[in-house]
PDB file of N, CA and C in Angstrom:
ATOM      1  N   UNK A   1       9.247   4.707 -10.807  1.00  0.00           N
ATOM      2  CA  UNK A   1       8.659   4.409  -9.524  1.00  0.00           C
ATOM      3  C   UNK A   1       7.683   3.251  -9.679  1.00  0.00           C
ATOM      4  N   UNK A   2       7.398   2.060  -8.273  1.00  0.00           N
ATOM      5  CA  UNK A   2       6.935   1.366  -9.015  1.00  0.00           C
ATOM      6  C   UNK A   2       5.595   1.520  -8.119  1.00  0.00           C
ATOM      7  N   UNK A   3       4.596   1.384  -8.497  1.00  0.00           N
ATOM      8  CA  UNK A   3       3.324   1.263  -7.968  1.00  0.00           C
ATOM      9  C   UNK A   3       2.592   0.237  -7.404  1.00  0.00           C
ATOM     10  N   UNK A   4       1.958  -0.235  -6.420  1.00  0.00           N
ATOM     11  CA  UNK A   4       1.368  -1.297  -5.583  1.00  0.00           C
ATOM     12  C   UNK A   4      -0.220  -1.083  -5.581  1.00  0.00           C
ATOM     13  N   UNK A   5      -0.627  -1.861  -5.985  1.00  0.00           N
ATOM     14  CA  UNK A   5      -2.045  -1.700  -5.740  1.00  0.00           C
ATOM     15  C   UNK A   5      -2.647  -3.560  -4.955  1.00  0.00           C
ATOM     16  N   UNK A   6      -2.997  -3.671  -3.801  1.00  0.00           N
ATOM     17  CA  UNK A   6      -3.149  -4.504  -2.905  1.00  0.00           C
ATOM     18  C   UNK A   6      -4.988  -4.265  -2.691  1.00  0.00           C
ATOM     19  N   UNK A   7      -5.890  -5.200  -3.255  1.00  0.00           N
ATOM     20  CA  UNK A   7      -7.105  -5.061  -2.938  1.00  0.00           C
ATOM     21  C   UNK A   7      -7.411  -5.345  -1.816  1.00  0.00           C
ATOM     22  N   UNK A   8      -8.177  -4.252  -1.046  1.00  0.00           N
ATOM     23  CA  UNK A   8      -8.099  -4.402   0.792  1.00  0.00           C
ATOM     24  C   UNK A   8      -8.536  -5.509   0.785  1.00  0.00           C
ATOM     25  N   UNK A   9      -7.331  -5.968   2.132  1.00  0.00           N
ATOM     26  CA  UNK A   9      -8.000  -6.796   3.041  1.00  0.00           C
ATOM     27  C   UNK A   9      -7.426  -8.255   2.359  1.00  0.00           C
ATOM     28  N   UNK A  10      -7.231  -8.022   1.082  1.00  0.00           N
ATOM     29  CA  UNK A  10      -6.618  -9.730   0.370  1.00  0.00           C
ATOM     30  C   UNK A  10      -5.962 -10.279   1.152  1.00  0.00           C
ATOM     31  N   UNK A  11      -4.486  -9.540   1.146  1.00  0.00           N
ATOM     32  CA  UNK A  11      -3.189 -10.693   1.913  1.00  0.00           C
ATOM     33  C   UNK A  11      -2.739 -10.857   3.138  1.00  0.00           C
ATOM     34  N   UNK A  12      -3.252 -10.159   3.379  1.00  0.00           N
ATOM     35  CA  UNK A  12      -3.471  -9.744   5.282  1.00  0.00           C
ATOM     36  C   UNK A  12      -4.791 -10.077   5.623  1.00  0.00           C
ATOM     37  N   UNK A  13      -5.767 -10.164   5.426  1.00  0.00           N
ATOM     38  CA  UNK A  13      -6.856 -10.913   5.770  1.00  0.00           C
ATOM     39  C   UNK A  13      -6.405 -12.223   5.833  1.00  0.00           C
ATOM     40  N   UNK A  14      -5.625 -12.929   4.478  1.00  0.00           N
ATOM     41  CA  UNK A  14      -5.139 -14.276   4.527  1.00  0.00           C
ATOM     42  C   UNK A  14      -4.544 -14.763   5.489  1.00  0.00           C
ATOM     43  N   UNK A  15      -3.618 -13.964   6.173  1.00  0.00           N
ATOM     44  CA  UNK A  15      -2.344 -14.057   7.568  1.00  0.00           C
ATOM     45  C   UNK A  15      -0.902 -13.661   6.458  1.00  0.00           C
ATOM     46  N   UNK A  16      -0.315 -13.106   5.794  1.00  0.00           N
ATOM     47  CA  UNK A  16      -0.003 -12.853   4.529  1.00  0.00           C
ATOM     48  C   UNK A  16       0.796 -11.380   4.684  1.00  0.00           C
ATOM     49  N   UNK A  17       2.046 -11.419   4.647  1.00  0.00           N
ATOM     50  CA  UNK A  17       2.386 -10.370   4.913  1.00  0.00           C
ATOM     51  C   UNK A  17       3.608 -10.205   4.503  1.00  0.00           C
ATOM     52  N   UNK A  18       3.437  -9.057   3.143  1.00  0.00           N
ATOM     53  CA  UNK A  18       4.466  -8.979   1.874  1.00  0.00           C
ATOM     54  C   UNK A  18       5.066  -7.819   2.056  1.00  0.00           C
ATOM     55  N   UNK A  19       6.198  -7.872   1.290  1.00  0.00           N
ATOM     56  CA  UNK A  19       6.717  -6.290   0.895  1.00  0.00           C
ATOM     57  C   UNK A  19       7.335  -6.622  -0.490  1.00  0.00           C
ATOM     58  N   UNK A  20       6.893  -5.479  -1.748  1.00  0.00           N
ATOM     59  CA  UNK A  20       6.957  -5.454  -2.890  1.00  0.00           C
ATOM     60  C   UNK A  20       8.605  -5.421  -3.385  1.00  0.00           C
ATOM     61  N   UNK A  21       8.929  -6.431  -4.290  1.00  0.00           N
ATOM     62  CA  UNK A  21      10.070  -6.489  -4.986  1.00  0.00           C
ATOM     63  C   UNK A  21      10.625  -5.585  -5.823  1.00  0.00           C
ATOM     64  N   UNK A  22      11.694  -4.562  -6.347  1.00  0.00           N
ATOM     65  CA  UNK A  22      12.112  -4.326  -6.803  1.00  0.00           C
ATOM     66  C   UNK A  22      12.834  -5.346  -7.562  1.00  0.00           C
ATOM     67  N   UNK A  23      12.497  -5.189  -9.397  1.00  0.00           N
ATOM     68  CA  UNK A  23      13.551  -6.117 -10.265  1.00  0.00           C
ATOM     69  C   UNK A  23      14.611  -6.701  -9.718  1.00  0.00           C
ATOM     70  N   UNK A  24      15.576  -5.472  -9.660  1.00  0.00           N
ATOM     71  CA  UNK A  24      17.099  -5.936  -9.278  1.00  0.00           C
ATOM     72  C   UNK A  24      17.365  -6.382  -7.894  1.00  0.00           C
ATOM     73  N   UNK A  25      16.140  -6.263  -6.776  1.00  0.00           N
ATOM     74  CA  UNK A  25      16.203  -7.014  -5.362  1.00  0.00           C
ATOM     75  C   UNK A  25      15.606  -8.827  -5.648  1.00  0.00           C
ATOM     76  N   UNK A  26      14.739  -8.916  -6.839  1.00  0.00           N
ATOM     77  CA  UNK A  26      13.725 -10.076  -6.892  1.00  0.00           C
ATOM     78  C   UNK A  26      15.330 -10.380  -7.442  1.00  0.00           C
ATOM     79  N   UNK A  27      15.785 -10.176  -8.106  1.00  0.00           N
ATOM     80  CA  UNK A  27      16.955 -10.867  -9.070  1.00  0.00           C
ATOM     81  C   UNK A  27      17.691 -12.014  -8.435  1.00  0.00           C
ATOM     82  N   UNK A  28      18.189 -11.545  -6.972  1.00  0.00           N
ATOM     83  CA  UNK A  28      18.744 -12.280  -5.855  1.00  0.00           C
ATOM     84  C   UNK A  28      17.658 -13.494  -5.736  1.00  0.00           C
ATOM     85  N   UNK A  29      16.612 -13.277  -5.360  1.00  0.00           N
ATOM     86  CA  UNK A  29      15.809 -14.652  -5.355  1.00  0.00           C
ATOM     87  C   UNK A  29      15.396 -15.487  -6.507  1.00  0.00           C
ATOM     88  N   UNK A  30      15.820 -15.074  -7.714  1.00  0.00           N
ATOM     89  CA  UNK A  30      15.834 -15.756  -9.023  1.00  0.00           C
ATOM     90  C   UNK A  30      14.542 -15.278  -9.342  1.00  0.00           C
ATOM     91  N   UNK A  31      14.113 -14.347  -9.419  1.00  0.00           N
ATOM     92  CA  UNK A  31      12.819 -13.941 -10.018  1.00  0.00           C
ATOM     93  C   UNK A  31      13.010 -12.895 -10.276  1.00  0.00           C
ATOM     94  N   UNK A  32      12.118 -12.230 -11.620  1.00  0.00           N
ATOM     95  CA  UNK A  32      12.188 -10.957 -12.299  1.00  0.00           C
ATOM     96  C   UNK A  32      11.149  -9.972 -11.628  1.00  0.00           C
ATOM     97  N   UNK A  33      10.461 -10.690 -10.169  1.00  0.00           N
ATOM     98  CA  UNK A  33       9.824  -9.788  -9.472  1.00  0.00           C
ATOM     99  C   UNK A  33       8.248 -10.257  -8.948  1.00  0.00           C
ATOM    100  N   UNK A  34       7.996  -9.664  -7.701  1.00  0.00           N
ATOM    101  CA  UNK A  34       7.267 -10.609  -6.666  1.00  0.00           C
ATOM    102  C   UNK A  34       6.805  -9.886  -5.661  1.00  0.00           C
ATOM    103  N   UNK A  35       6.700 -10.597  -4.590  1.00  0.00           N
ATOM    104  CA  UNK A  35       6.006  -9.908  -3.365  1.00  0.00           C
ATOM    105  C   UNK A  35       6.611 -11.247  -2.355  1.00  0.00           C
ATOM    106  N   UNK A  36       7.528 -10.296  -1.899  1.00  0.00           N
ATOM    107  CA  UNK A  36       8.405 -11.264  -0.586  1.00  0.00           C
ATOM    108  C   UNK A  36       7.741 -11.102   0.515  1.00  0.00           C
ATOM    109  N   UNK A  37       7.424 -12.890   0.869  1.00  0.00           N
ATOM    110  CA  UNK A  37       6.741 -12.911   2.110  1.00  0.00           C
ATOM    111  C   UNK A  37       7.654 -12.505   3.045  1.00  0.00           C
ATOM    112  N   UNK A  38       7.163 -12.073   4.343  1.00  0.00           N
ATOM    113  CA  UNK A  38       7.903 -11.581   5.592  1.00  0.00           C
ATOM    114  C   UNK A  38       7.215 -12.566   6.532  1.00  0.00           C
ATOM    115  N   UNK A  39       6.266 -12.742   6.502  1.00  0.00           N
ATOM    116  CA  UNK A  39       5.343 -13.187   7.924  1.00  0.00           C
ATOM    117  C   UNK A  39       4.076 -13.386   7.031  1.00  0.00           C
ATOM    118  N   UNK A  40       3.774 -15.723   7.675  1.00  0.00           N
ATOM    119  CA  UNK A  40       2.823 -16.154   7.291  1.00  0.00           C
ATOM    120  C   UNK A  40       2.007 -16.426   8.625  1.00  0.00           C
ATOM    121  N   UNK A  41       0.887 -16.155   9.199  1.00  0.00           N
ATOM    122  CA  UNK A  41       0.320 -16.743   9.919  1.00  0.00           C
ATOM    123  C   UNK A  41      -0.003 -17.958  10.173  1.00  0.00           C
ATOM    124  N   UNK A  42       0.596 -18.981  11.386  1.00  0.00           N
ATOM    125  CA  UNK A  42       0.511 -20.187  11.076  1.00  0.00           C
ATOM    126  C   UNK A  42      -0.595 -21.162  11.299  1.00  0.00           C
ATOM    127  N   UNK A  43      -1.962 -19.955  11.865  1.00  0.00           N
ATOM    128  CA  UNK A  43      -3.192 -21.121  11.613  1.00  0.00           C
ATOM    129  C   UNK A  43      -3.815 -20.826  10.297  1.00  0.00           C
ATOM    130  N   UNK A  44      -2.942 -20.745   9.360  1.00  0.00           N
ATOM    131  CA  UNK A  44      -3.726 -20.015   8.365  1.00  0.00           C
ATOM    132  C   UNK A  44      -4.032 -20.974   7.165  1.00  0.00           C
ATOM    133  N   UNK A  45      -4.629 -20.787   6.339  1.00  0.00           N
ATOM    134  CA  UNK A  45      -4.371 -22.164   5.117  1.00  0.00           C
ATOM    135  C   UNK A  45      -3.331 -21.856   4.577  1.00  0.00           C
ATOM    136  N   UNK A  46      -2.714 -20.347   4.406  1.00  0.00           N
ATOM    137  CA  UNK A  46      -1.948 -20.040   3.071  1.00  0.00           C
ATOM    138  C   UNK A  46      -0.398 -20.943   4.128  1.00  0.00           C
ATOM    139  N   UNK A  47      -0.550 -20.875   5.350  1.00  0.00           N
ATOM    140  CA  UNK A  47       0.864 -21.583   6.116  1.00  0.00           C
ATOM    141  C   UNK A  47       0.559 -23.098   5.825  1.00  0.00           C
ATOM    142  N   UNK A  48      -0.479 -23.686   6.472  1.00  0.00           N
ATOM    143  CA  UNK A  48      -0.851 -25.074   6.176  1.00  0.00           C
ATOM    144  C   UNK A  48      -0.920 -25.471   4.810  1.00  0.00           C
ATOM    145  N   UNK A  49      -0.919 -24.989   3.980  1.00  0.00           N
ATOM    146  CA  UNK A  49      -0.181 -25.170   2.580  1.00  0.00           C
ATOM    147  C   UNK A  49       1.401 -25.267   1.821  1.00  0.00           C
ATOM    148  N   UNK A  50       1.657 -24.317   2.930  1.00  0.00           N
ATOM    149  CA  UNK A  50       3.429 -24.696   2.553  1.00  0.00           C
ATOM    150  C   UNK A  50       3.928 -23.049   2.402  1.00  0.00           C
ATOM    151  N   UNK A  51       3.401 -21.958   2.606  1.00  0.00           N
ATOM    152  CA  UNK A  51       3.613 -20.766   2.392  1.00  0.00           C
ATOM    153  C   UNK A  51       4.432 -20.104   3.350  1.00  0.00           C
ATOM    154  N   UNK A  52       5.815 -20.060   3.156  1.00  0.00           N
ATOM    155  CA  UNK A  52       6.587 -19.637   4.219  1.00  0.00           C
ATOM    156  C   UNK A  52       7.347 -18.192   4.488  1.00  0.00           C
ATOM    157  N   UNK A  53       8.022 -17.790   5.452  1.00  0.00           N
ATOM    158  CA  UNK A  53       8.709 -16.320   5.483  1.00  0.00           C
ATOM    159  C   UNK A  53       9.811 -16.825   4.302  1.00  0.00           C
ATOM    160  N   UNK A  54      10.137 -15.988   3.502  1.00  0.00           N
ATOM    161  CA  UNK A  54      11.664 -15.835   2.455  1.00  0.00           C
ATOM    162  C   UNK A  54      10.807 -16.108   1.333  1.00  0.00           C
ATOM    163  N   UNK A  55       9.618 -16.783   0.893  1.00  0.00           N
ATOM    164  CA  UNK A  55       9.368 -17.128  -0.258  1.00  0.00           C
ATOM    165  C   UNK A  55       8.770 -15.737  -1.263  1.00  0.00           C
ATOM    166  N   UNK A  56       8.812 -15.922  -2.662  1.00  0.00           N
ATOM    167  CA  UNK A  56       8.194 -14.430  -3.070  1.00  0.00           C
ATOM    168  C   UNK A  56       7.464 -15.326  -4.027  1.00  0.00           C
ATOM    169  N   UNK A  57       6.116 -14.567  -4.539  1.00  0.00           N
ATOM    170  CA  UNK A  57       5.379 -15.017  -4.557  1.00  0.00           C
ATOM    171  C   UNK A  57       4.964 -14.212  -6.058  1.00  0.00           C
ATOM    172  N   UNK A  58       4.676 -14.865  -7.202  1.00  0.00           N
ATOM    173  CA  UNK A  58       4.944 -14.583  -8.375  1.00  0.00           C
ATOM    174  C   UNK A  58       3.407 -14.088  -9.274  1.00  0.00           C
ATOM    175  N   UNK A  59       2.790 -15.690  -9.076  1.00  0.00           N
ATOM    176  CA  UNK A  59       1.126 -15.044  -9.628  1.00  0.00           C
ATOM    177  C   UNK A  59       0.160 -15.712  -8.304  1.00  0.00           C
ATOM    178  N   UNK A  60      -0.545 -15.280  -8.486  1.00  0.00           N
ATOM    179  CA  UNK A  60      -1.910 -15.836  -7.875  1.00  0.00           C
ATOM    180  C   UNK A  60      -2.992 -16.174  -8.745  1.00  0.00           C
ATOM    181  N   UNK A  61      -3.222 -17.463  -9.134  1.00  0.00           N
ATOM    182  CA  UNK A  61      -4.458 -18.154  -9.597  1.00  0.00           C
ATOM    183  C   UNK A  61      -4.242 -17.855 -10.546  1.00  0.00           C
ATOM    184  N   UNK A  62      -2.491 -17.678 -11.523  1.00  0.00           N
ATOM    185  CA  UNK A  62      -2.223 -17.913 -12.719  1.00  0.00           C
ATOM    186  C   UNK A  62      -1.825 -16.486 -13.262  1.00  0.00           C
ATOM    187  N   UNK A  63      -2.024 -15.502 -12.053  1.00  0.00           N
ATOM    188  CA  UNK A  63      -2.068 -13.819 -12.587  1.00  0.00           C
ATOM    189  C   UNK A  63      -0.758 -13.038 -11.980  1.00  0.00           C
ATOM    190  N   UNK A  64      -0.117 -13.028 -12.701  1.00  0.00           N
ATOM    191  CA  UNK A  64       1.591 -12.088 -12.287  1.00  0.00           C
ATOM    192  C   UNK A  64       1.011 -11.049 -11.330  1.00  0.00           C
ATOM    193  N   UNK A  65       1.576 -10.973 -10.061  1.00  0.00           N
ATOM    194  CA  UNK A  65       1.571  -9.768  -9.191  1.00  0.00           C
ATOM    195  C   UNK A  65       2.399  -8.399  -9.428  1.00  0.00           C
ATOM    196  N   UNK A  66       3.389  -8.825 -10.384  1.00  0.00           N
ATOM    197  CA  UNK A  66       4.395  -8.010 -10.755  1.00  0.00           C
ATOM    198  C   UNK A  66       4.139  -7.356 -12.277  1.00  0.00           C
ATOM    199  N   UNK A  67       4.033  -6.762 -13.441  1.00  0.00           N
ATOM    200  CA  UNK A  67       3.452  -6.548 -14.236  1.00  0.00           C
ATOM    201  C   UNK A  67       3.201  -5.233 -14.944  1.00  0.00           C
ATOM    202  N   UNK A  68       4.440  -4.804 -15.775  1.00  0.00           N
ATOM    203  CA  UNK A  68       4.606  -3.262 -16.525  1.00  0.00           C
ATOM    204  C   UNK A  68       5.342  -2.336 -15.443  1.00  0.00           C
ATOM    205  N   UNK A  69       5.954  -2.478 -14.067  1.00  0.00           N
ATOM    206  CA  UNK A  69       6.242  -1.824 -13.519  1.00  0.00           C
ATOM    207  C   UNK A  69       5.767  -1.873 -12.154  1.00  0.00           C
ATOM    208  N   UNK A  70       4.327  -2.836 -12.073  1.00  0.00           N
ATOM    209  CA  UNK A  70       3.302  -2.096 -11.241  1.00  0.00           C
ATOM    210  C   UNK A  70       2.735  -3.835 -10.425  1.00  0.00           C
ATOM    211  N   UNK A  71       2.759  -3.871  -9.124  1.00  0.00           N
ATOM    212  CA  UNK A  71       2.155  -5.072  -8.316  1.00  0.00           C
ATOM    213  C   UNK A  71       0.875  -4.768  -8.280  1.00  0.00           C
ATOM    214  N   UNK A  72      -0.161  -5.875  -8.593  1.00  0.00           N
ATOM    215  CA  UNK A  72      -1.720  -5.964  -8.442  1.00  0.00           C
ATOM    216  C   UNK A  72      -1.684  -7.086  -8.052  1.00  0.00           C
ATOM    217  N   UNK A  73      -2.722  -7.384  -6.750  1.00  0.00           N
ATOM    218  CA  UNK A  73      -2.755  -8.577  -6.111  1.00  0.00           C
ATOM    219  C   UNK A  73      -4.265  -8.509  -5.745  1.00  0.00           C
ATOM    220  N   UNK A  74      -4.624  -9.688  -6.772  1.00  0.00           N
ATOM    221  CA  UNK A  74      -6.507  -9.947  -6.235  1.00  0.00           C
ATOM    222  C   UNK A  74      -6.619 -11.510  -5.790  1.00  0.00           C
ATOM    223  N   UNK A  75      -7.411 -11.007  -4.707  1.00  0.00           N
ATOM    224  CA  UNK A  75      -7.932 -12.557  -4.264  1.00  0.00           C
ATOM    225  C   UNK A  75      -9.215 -12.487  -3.982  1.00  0.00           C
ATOM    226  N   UNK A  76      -9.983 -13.856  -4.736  1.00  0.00           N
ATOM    227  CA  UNK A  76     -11.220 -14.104  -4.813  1.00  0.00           C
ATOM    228  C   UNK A  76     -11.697 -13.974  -3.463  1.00  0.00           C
ATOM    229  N   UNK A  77     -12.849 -13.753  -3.144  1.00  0.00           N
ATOM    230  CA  UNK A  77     -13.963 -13.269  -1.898  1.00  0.00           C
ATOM    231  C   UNK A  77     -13.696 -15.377  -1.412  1.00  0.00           C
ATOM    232  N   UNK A  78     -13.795 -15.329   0.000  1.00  0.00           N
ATOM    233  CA  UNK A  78     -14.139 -16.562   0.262  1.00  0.00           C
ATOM    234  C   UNK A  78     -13.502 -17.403  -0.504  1.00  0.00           C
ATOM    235  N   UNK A  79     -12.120 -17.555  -0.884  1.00  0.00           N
ATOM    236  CA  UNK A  79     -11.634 -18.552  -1.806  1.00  0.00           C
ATOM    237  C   UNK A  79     -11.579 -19.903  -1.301  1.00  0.00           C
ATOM    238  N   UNK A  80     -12.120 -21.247  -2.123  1.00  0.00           N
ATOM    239  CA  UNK A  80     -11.592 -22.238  -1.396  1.00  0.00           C
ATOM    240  C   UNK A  80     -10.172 -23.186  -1.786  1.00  0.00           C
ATOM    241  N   UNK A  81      -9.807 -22.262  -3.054  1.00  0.00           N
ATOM    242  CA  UNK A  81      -8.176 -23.111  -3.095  1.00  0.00           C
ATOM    243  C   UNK A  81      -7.709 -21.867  -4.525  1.00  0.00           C
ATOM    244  N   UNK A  82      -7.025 -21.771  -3.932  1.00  0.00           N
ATOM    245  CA  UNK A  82      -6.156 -20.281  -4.660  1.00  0.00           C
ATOM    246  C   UNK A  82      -5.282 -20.786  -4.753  1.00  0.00           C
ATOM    247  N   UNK A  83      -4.259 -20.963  -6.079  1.00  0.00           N
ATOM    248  CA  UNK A  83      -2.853 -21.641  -6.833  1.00  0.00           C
ATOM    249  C   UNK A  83      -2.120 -20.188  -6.419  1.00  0.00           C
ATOM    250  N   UNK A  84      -0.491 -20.564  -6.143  1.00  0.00           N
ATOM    251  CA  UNK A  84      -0.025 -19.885  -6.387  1.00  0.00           C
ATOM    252  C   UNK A  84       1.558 -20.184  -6.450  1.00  0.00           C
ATOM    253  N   UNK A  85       2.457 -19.480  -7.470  1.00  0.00           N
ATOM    254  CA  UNK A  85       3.171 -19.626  -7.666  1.00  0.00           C
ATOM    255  C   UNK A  85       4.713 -19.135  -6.735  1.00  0.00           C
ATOM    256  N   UNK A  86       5.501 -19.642  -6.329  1.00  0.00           N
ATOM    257  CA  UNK A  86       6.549 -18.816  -5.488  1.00  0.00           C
ATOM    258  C   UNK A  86       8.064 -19.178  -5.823  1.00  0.00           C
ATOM    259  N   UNK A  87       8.842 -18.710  -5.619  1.00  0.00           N
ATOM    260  CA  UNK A  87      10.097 -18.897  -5.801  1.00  0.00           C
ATOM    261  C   UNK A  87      10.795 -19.074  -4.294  1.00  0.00           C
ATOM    262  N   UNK A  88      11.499 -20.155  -3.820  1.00  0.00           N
ATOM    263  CA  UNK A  88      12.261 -20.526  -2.496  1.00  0.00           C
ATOM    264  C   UNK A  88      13.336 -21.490  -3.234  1.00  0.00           C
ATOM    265  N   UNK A  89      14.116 -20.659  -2.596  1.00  0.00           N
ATOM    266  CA  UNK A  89      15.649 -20.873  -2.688  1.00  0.00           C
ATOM    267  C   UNK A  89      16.014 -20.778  -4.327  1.00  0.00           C
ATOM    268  N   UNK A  90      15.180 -19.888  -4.923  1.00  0.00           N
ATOM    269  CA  UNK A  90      15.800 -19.831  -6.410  1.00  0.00           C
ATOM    270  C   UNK A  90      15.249 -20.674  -7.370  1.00  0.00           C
ATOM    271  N   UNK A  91      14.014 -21.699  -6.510  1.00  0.00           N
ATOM    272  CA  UNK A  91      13.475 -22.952  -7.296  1.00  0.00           C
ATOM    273  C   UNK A  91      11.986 -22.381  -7.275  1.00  0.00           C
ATOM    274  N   UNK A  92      11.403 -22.632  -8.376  1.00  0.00           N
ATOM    275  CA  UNK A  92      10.005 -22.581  -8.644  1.00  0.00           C
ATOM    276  C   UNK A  92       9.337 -23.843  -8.047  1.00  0.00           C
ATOM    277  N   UNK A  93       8.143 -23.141  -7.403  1.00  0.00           N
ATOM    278  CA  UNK A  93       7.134 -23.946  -6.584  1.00  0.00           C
ATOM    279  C   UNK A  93       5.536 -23.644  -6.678  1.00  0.00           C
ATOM    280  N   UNK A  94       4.956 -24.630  -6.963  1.00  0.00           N
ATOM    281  CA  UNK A  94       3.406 -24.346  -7.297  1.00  0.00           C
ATOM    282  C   UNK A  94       2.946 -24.830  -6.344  1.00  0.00           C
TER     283      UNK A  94
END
């Protein structure tokens, strides 16, 4: 079973709105596992950055979301530029 742990308020505070990968579902998007966006809010920075619905989304600020089984997703308080890594259309994107 795989476990999610989402620090309130991170990715949905952002406009950010995931649902957790299973291995063999991330596989299809060329990744060994992620957090598939569904819905980006588009006054948001994470949209005005390039962050779109279909993309899955690998580390944040260098840190695998995916990891022993288990998704952990932290985002800094007040961030003013958060890296993150995603996979669209099977191609890696920073």
């Amino acid at each position: 079973m795989l476990e999610k742990t989402v620090k309130r308020g991170s990715l949905m505070a952002q406009g950010i709105e995931t649902i957790a990968l299973r291995p063999k579902v991330a596989e299809r998007f060329g990744s060994t596992g992620g957090l598939l966006v569904v819905y980006v809010q588009p006054s948001t920075e994470a949209f005005k950055g390039g962050l779109r619905s279909g993309d899955v989304i690998e580390t944040i600020d260098g840190q695998p979301v995916y990891r022993s089984g288990a998704y952990t997703v932290t985002i800094p308080q007040n961030p003013e530029v958060v890296s993150t890594c995603v996979r669209r259309n099977r191609e890696k994107i920073v």
